[in-house]
C-alpha atoms as a PDB file:
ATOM      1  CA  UNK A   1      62.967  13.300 -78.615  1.00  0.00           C
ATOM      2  CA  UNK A   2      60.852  12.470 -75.921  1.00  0.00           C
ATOM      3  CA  UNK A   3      57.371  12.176 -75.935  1.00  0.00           C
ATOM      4  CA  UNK A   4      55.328  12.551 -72.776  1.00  0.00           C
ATOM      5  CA  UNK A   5      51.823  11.348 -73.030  1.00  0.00           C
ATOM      6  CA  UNK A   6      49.122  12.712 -70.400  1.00  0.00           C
ATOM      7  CA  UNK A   7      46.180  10.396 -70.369  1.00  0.00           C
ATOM      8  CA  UNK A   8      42.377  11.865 -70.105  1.00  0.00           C
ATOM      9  CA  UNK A   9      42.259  10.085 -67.040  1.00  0.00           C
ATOM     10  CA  UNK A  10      44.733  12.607 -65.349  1.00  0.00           C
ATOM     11  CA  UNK A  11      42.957  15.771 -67.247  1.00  0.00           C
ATOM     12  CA  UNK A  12      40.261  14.508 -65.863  1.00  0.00           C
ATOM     13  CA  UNK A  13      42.135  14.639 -62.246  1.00  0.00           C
ATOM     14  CA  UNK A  14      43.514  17.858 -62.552  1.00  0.00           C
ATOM     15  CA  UNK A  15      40.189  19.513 -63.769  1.00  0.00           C
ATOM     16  CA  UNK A  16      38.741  17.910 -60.874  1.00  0.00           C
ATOM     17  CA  UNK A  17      41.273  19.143 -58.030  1.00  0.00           C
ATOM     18  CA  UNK A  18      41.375  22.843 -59.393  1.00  0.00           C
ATOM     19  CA  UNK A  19      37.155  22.978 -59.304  1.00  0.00           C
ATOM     20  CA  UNK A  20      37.215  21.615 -55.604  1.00  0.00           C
ATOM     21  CA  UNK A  21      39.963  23.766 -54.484  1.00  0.00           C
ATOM     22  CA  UNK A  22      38.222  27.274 -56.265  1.00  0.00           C
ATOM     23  CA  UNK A  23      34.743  25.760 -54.202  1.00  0.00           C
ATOM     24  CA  UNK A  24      37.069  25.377 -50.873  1.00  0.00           C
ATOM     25  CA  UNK A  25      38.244  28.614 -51.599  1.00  0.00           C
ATOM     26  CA  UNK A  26      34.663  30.079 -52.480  1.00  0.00           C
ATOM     27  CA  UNK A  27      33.382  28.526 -49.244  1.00  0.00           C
ATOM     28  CA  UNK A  28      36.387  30.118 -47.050  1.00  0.00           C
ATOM     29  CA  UNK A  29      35.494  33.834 -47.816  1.00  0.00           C
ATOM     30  CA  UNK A  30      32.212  33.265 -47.495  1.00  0.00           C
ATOM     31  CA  UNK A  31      32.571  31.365 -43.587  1.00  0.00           C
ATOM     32  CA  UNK A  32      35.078  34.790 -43.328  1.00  0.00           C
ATOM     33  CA  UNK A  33      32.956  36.865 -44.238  1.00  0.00           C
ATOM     34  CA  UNK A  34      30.048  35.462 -41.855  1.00  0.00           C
ATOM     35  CA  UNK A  35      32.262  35.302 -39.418  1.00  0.00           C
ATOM     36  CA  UNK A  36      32.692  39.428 -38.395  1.00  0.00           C
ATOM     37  CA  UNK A  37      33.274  40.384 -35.405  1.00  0.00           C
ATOM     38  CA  UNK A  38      29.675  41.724 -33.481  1.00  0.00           C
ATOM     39  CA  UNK A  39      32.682  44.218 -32.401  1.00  0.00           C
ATOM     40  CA  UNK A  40      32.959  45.828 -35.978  1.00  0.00           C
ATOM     41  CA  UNK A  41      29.270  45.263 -36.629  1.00  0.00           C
ATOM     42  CA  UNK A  42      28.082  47.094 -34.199  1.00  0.00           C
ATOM     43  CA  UNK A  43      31.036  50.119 -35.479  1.00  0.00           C
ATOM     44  CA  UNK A  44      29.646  49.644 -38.650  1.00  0.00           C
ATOM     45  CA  UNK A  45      25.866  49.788 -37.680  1.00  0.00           C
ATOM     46  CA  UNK A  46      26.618  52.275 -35.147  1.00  0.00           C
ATOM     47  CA  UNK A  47      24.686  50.758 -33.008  1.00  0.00           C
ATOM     48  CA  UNK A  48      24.367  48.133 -30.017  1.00  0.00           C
ATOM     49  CA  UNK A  49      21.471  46.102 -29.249  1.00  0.00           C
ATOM     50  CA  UNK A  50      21.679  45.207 -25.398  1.00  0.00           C
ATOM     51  CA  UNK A  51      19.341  42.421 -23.909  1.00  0.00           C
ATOM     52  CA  UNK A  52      17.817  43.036 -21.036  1.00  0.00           C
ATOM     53  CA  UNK A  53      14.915  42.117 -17.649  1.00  0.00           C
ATOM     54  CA  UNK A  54      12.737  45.654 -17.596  1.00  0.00           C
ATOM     55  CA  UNK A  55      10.923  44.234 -14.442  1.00  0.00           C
ATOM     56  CA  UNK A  56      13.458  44.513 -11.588  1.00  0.00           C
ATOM     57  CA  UNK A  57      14.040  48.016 -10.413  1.00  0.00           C
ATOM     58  CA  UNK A  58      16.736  49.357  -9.445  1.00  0.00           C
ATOM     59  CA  UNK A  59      18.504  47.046 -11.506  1.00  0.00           C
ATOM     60  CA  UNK A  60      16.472  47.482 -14.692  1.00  0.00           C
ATOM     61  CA  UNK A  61      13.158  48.419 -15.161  1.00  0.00           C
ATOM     62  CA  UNK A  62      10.579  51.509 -16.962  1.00  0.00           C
ATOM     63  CA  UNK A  63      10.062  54.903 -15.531  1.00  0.00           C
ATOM     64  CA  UNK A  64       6.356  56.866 -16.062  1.00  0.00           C
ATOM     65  CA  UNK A  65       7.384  57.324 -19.435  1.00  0.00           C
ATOM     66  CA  UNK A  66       8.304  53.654 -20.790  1.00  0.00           C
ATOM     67  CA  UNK A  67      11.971  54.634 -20.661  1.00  0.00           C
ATOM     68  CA  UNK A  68      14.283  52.030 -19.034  1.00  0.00           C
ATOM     69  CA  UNK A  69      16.220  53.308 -15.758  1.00  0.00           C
ATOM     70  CA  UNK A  70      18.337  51.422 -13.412  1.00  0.00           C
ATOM     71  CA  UNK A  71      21.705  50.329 -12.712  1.00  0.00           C
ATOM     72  CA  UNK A  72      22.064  48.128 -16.129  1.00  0.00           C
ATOM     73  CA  UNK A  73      20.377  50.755 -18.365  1.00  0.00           C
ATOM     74  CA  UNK A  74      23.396  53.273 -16.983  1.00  0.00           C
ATOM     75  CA  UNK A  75      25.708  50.400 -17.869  1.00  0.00           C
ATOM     76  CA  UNK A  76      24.127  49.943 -21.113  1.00  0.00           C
ATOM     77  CA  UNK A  77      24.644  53.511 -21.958  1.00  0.00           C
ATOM     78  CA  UNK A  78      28.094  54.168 -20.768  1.00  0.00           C
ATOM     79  CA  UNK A  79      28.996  50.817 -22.779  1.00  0.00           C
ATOM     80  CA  UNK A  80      27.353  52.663 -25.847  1.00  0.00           C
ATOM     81  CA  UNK A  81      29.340  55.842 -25.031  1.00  0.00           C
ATOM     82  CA  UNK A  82      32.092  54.264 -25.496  1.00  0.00           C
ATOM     83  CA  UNK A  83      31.866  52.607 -28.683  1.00  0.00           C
ATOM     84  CA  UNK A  84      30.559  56.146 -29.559  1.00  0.00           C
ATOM     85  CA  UNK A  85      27.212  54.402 -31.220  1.00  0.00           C
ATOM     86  CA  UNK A  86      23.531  54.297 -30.188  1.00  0.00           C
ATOM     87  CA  UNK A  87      22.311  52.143 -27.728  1.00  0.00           C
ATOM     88  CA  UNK A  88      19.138  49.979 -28.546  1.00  0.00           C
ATOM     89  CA  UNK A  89      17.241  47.944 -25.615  1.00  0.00           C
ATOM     90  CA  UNK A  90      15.760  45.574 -26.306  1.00  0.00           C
ATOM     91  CA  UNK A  91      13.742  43.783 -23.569  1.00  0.00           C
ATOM     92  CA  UNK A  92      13.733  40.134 -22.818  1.00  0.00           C
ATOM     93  CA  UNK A  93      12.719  37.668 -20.053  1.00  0.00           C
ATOM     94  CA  UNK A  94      14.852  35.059 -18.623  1.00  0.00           C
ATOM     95  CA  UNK A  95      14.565  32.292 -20.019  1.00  0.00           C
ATOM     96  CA  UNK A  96      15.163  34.344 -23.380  1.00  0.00           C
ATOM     97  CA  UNK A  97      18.118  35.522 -22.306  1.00  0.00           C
ATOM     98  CA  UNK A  98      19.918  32.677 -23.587  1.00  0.00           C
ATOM     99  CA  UNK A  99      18.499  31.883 -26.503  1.00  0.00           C
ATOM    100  CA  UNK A 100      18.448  35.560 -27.667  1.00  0.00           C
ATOM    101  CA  UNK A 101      22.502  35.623 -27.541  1.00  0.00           C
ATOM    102  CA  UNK A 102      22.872  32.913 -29.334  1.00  0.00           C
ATOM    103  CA  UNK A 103      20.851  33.902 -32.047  1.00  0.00           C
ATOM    104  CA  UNK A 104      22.524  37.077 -32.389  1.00  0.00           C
ATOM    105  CA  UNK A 105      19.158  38.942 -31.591  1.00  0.00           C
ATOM    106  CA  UNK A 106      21.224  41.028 -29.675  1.00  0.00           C
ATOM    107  CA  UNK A 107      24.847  41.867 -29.599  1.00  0.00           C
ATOM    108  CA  UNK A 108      25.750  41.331 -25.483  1.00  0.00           C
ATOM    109  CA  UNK A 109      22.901  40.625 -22.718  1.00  0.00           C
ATOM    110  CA  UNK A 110      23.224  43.105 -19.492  1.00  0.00           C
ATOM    111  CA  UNK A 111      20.266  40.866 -17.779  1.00  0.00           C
ATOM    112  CA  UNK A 112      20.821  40.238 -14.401  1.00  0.00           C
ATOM    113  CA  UNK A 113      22.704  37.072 -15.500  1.00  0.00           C
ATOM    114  CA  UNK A 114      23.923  34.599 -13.315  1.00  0.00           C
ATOM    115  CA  UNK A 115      27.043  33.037 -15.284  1.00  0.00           C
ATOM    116  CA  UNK A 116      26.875  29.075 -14.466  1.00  0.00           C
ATOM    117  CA  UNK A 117      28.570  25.782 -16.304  1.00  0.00           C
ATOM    118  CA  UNK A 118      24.886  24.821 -17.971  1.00  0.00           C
ATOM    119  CA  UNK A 119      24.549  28.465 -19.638  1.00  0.00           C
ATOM    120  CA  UNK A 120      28.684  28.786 -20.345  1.00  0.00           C
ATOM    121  CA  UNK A 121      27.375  25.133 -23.152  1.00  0.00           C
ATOM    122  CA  UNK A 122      25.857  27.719 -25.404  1.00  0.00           C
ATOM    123  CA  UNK A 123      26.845  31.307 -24.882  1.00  0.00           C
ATOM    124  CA  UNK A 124      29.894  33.129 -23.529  1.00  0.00           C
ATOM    125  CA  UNK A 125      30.059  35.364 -20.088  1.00  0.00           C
ATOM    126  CA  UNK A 126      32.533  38.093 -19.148  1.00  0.00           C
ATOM    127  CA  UNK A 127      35.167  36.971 -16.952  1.00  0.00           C
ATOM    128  CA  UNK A 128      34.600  40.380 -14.696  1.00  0.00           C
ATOM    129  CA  UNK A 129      31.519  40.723 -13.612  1.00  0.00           C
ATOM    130  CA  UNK A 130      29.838  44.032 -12.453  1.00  0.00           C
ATOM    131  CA  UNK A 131      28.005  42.952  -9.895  1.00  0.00           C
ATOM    132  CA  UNK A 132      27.454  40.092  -6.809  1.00  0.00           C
ATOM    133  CA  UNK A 133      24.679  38.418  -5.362  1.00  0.00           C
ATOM    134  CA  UNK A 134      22.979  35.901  -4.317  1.00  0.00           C
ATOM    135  CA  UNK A 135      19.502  34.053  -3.335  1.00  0.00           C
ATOM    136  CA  UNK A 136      17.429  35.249  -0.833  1.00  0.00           C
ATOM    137  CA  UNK A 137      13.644  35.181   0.318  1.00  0.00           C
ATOM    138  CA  UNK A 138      10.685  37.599   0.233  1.00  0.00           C
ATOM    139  CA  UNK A 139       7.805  37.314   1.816  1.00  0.00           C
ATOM    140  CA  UNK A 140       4.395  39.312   2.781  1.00  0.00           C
ATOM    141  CA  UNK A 141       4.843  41.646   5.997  1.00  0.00           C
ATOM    142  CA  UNK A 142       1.836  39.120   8.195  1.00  0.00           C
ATOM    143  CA  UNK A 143       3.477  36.171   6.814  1.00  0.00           C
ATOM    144  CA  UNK A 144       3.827  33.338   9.798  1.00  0.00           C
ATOM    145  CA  UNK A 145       7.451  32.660   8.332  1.00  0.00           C
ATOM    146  CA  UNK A 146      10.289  34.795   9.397  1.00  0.00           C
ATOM    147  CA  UNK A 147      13.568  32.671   9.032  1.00  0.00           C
ATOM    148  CA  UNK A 148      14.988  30.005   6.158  1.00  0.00           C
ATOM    149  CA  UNK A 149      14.512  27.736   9.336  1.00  0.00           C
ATOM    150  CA  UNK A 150      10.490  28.229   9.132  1.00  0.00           C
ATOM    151  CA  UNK A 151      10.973  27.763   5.518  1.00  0.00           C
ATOM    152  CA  UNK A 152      12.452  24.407   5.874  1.00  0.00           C
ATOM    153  CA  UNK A 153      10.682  23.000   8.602  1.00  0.00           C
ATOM    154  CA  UNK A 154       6.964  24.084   6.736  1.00  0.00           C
ATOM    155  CA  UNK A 155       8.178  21.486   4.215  1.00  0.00           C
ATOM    156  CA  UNK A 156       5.682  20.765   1.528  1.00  0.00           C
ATOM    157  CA  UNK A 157       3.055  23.225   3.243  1.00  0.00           C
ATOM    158  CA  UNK A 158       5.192  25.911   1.192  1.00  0.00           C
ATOM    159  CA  UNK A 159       4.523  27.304  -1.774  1.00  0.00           C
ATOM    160  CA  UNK A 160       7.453  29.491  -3.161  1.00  0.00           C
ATOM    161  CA  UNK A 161       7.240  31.478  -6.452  1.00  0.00           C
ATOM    162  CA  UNK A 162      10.321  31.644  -8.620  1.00  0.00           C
ATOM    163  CA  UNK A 163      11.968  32.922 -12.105  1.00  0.00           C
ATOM    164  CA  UNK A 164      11.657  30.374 -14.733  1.00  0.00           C
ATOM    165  CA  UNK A 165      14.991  30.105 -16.237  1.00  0.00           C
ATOM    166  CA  UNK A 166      16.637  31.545 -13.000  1.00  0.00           C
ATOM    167  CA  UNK A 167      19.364  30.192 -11.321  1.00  0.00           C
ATOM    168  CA  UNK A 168      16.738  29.482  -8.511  1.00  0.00           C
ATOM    169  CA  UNK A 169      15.696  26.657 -10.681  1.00  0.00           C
ATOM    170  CA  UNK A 170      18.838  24.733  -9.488  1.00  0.00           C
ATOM    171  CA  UNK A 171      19.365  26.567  -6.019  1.00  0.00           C
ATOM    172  CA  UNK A 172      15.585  26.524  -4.502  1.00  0.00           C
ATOM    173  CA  UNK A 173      15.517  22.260  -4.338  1.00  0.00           C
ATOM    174  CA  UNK A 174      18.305  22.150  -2.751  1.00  0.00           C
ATOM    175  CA  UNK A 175      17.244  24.839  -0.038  1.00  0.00           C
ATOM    176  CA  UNK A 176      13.795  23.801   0.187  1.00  0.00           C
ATOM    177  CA  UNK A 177      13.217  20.434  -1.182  1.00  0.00           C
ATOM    178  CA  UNK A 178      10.008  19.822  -0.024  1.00  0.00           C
ATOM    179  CA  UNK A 179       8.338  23.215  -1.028  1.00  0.00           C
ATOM    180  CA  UNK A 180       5.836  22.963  -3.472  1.00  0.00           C
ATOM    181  CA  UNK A 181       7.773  25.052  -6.563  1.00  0.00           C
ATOM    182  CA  UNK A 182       5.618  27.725  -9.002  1.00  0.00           C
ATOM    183  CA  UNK A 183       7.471  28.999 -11.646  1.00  0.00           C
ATOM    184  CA  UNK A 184       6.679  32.457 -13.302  1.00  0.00           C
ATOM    185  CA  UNK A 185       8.310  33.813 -16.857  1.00  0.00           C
ATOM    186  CA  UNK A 186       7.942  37.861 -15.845  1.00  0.00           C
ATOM    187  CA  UNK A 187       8.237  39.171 -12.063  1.00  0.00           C
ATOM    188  CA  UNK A 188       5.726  40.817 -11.882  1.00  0.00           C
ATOM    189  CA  UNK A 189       3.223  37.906 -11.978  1.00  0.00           C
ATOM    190  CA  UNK A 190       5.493  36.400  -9.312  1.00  0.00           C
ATOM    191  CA  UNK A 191       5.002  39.386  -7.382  1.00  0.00           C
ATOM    192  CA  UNK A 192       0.963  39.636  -8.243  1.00  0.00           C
ATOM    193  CA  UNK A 193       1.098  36.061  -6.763  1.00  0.00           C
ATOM    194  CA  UNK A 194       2.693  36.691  -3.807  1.00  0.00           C
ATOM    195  CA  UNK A 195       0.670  39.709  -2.953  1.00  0.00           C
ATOM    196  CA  UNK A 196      -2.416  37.731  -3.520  1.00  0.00           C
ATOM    197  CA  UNK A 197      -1.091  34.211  -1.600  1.00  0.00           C
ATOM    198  CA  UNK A 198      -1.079  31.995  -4.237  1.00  0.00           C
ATOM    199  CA  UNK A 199       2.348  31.838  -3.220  1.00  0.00           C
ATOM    200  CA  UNK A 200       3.922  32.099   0.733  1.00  0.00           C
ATOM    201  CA  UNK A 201       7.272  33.304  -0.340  1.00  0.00           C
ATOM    202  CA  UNK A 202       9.596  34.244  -3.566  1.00  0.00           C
ATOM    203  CA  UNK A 203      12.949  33.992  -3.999  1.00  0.00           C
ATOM    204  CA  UNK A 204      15.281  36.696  -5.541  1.00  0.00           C
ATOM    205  CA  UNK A 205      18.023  38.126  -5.903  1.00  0.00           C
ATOM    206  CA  UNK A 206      19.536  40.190  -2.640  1.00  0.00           C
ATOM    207  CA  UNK A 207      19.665  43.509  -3.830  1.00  0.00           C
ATOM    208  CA  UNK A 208      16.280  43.009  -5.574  1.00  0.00           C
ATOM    209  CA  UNK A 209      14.544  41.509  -1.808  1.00  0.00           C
ATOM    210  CA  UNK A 210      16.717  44.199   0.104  1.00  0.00           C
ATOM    211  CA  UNK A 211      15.083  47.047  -1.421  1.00  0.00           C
ATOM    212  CA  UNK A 212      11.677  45.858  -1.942  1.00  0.00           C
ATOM    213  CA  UNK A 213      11.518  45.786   1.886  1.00  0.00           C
ATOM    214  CA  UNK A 214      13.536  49.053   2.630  1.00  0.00           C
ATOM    215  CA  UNK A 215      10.697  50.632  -0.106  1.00  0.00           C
ATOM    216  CA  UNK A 216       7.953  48.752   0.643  1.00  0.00           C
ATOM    217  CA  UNK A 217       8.309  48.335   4.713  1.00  0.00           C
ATOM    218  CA  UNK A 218       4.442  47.932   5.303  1.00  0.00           C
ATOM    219  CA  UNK A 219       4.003  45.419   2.790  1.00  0.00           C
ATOM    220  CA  UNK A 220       7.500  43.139   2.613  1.00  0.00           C
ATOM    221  CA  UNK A 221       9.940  41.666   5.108  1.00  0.00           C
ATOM    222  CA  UNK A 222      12.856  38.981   4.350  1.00  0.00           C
ATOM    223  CA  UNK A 223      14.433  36.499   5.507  1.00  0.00           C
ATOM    224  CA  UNK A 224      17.626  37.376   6.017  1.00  0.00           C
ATOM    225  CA  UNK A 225      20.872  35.727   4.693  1.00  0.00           C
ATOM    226  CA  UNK A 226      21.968  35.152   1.576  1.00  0.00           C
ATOM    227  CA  UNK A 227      21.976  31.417   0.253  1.00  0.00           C
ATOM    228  CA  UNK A 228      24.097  31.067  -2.866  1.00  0.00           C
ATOM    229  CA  UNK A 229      26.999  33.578  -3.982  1.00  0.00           C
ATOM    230  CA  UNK A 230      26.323  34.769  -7.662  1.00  0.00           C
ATOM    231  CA  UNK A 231      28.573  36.645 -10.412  1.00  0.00           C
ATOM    232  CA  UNK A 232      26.689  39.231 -12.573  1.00  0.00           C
ATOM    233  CA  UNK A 233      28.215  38.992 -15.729  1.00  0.00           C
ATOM    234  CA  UNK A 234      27.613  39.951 -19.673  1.00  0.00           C
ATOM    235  CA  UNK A 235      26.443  37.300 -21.669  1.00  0.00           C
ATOM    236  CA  UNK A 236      27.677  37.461 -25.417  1.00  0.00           C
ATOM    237  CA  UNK A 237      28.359  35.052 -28.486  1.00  0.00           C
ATOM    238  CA  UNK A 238      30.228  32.168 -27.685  1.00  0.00           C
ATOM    239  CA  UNK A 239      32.514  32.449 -30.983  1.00  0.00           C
ATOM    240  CA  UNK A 240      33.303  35.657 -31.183  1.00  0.00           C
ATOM    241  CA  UNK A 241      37.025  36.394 -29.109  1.00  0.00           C
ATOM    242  CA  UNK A 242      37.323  39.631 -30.722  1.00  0.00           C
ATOM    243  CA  UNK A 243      34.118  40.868 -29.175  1.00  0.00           C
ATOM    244  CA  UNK A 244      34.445  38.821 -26.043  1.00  0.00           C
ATOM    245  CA  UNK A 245      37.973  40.092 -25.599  1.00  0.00           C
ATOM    246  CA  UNK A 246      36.653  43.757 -25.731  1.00  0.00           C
ATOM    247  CA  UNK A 247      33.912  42.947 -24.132  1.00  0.00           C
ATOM    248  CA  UNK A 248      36.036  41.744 -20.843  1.00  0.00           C
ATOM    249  CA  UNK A 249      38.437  44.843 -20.853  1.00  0.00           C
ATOM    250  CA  UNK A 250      35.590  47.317 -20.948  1.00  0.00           C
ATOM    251  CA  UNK A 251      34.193  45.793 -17.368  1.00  0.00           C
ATOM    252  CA  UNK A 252      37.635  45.595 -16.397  1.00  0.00           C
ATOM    253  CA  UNK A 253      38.140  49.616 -16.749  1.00  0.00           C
ATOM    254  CA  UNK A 254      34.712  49.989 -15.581  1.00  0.00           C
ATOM    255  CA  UNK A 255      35.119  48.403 -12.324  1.00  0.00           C
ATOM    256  CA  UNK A 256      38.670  49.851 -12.017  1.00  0.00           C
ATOM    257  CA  UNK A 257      37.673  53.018 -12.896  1.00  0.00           C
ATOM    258  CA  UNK A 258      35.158  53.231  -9.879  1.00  0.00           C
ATOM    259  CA  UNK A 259      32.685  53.703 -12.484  1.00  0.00           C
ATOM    260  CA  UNK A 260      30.811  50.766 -11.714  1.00  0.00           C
ATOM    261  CA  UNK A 261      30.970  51.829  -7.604  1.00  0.00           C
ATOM    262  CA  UNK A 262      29.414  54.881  -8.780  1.00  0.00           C
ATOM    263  CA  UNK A 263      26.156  53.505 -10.389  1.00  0.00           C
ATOM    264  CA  UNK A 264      25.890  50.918  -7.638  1.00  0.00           C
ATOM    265  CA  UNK A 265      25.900  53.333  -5.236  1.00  0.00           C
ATOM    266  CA  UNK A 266      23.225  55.570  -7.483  1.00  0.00           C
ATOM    267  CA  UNK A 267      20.743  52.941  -7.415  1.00  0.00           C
ATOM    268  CA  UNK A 268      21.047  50.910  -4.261  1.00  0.00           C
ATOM    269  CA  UNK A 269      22.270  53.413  -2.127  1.00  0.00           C
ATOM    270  CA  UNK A 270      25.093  51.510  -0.658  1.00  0.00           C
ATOM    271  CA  UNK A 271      28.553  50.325  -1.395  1.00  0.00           C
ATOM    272  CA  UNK A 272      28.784  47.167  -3.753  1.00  0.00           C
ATOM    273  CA  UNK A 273      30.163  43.898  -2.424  1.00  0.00           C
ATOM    274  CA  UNK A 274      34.097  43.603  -3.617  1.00  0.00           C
ATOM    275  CA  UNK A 275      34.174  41.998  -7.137  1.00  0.00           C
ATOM    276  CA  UNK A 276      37.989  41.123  -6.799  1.00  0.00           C
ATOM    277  CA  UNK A 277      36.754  38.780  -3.784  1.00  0.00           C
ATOM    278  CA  UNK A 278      33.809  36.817  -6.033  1.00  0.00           C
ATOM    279  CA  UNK A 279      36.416  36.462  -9.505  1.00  0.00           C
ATOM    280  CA  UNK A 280      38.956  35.040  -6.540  1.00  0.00           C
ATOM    281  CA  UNK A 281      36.312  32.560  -5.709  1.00  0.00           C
ATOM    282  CA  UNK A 282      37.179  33.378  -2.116  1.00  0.00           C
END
């Protein structure tokens, strides 16, 4: 007969392996578990938090009544439509944008946001975007500028007001590098500083200038031109491919669909630049 003897030593072993696999194990639900899909949250919730600037009509902004109204809000909505759940707005600024994704304050940001490299480090965009644009400059009707050549040549006589956190932050010293830069956090205080001359000029998006000085004729003229060519795009969770993958498709139907045409069209009044062009990178 053969005896086998098992020493403490590999009891010891055994006991040992089988606790730190049940803790691996333990620890693996629990990362699944964190690790839901915002998609079936926001099922499950039935609801969808969208991000969002409230401060540049016709893109986004508040009526009379504090209700937000604009060409994202429709967006917003029709994305909330068709996950059949509520839709929740909740405002931000932008340089909150970012950091309000990431956190998961909000399931997707419909913000007026600029996908670039430095933003793509910590949250995701959508590869379609939904709308185009690009820099621009606004300034008061009796200003002595008229061109981006009197711009440049005023050189560090100018003052120009921008968005902090905007893609103008990388765009204006390159067009103007010896303007004196002021940064605001909401756009209205840019504005408030442009209408009172603490500032000469502001830059902003195209659509934004263009219909400030169709609107406001007596009190705004531009430039003209556009300076940098910009993708409008969803920002959402970085980690999450189920959500981003959903995410993509719905602004693929949308902009297939015509729907997107449609609210463009609403709000600005004109046709939208060609998307297919700007995800070409013709």
């Amino acid at each position: 007969m053969e005896v086998t003897k098992v020493s403490f030593k590999k009891i010891n072993i055994v006991v040992l392996f089988s606790i730190l696999s049940l803790m691996l194990l333990i620890g693996s639900i629990n990362i699944f578990a964190a690790e839901t899909s915002i998609l079936d949250q926001v099922i499950e919730r039935g609801e969808i938090r969208v991000g969002m600037i409230l401060t540049l009509p016709p893109i986004a902004s508040l009526d009379d009544k504090g209700n937000p109204v604009g060409f994202e809000p429709d967006i917003a909505q029709f994305l909330a439509d068709t996950l059949g759940v509520k839709l929740t707005i909740v405002e931000l600024t932008g340089p909150t944008r970012v950091p309000a994704v990431a956190a998961g304050k909000v399931d997707i940001a419909i913000a007026d946001f600029t996908r670039t490299l430095e933003r793509a480090k910590t949250i995701a965009f959508s590869e379609v975007p939904y709308m185009n644009i690009g820099v621009t400059f606004l300034l008061p009707k009796d200003s002595k500028y008229n061109t981006y050549e009197d711009l440049k040549a005023a050189g560090d006589s100018l003052t120009i007001g921008i968005s902090r956190g905007g893609t103008s932050e990388q765009s204006i010293p390159m067009l103007l590098p010896e303007a004196v830069i002021k940064r605001f956090s909401e756009h209205s205080d840019e504005f408030l500083a442009l209408q009172s001359g603490t500032v000469d000029v502001v830059s902003e998006d195209s659509v934004f200038v263009a219909l400030q000085v169709k609107v406001h004729p007596e009190l705004y003229k531009g430039t003209g031109g556009v300076f940098t060519r910009e993708a409008i795009c969803a920002g959402v969770a970085a980690d999450d491919m189920k959500w981003f993958n959903w995410i993509n498709l719905f602004f693929h139907e949308l902009n297939a669909s015509g729907k997107t045409r449609e609210l463009y069209i609403k709000w600005f009044g004109s046709e939208p630049p060609k998307i297919p062009s700007w995800i070409a990178g013709e």
